[in-house]
Protein backbone atom coordinates (compact mmCIF):
# COMPACT_ATOMS: atom_id res chain seq x y z
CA UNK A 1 -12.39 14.91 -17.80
CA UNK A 2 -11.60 11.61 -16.10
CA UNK A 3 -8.08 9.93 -15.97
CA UNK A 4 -6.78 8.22 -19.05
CA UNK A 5 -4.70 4.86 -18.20
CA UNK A 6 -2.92 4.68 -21.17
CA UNK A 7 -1.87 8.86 -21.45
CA UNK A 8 -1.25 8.22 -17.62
CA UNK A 9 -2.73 11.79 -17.69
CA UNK A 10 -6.68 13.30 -16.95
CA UNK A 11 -7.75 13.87 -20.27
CA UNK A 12 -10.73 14.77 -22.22
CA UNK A 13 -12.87 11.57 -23.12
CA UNK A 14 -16.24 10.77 -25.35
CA UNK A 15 -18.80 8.55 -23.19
CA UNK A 16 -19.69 5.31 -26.00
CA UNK A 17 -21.55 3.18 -23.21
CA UNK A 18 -24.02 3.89 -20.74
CA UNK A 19 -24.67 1.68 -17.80
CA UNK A 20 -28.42 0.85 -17.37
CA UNK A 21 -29.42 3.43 -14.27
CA UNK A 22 -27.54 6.27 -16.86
CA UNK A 23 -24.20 6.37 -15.22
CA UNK A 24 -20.84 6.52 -17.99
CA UNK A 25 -20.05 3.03 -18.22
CA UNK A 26 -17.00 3.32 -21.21
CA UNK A 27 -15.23 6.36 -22.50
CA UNK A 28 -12.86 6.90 -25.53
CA UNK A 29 -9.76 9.22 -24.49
CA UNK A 30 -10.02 11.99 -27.45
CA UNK A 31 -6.73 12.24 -27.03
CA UNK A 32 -5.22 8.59 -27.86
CA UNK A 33 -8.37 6.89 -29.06
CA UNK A 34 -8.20 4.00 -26.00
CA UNK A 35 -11.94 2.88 -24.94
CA UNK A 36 -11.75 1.59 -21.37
CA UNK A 37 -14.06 1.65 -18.06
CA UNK A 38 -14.84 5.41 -16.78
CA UNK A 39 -13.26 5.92 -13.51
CA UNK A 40 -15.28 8.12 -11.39
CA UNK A 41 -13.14 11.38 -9.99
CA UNK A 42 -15.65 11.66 -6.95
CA UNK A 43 -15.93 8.09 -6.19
CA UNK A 44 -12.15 7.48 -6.47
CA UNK A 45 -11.73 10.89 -3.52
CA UNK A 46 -14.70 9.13 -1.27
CA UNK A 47 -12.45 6.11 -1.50
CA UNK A 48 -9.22 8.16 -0.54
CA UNK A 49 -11.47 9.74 2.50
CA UNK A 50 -12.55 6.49 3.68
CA UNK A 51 -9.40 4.97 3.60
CA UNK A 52 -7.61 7.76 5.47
CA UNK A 53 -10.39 7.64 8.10
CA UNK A 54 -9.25 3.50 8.72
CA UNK A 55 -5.87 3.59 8.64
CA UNK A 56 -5.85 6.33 11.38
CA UNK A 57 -6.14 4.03 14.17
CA UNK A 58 -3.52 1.54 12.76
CA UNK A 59 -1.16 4.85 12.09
CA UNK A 60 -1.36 5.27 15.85
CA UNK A 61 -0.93 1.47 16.74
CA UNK A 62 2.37 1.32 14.68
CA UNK A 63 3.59 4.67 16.26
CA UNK A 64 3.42 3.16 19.51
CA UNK A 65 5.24 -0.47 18.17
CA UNK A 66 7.77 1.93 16.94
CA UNK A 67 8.39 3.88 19.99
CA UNK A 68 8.26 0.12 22.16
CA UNK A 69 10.86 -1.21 19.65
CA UNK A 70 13.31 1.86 19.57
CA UNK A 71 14.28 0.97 23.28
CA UNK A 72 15.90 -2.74 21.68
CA UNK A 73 19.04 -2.11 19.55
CA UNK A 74 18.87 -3.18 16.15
CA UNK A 75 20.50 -6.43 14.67
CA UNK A 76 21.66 -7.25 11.58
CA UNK A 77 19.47 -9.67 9.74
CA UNK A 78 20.27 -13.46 9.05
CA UNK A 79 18.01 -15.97 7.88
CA UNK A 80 19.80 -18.19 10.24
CA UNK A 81 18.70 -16.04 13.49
CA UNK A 82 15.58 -15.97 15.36
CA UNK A 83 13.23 -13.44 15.67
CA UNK A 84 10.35 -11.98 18.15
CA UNK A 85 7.94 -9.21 17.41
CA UNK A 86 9.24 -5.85 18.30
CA UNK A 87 13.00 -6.67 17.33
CA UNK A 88 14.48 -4.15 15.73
CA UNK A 89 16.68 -5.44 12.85
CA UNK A 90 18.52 -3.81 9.69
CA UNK A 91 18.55 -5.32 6.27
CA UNK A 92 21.65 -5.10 3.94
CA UNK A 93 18.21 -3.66 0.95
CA UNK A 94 15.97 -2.73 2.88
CA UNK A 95 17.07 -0.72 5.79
CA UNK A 96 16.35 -0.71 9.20
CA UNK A 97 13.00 -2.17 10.18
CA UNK A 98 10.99 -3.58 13.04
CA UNK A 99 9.37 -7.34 13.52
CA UNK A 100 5.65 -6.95 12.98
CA UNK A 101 4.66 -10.51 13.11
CA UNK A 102 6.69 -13.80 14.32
CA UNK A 103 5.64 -16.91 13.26
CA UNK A 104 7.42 -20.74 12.34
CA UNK A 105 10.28 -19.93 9.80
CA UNK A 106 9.05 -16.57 8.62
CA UNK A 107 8.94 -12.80 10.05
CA UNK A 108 6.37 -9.79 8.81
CA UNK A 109 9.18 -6.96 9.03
CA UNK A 110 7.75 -2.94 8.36
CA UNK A 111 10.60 -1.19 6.57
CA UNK A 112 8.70 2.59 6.50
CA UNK A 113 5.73 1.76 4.85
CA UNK A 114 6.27 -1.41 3.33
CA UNK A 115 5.95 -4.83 4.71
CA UNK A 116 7.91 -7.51 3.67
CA UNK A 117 7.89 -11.29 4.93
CA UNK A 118 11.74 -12.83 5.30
CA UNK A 119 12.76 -15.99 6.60
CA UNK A 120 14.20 -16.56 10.01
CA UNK A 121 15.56 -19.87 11.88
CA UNK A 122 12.00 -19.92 14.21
């Protein structure tokens, strides 16, 4: 079983292509016929482990930009203001979110987990 990109499911497939050390190189879903690359269950979790075990430090990092940025009060974004990194700001989409990066005529802002770049008058 090995997930199917075009069922968007794990599904049952047929191996038609080996790669030369032995490894499943292309499967055919036996559910909707589609031939594509096999995806490796195990390798795809010791990716998810590895990333997790990166992104702890950085998890930290931002908890502490958040806490250092709570203390400011937030303003209402303008592409006409100026911004430093730590402002606090809210966004008439995106929410409230806090000035990663500053740099000449565009800010990095985090709104939750996603980073966005927006303009700004600096």
């Amino acid at each position: 079983m090995t997930y199917c990109g075009r069922c968007k499911e794990e599904r049952m497939h047929q191996v038609v292509a080996l790669h030369s050390d032995g490894r499943a190189e292309r499967v055919t879903c036996k559910y909707c016929q589609s031939t594509h690359l096999y995806r490796d269950p195990e390798a795809k979790a010791a990716r998810a482990r590895k990333t997790n075990g990166a992104n702890a430090g950085s998890r930290s990092a931002e908890v502490k930009t958040r806490a250092v940025a709570s203390n400011r009060p937030a303003r209402a974004y303008s592409p006409q203001e100026t911004y430093a990194t730590g402002d606090q700001i809210t966004h008439p989409k995106f929410g409230e979110g806090n000035v990663v990066e500053a740099r000449a005529g565009k800010i990095d802002v985090r709104f939750g987990r996603e980073l966005r770049t927006l303009l700004h008058a600096g």
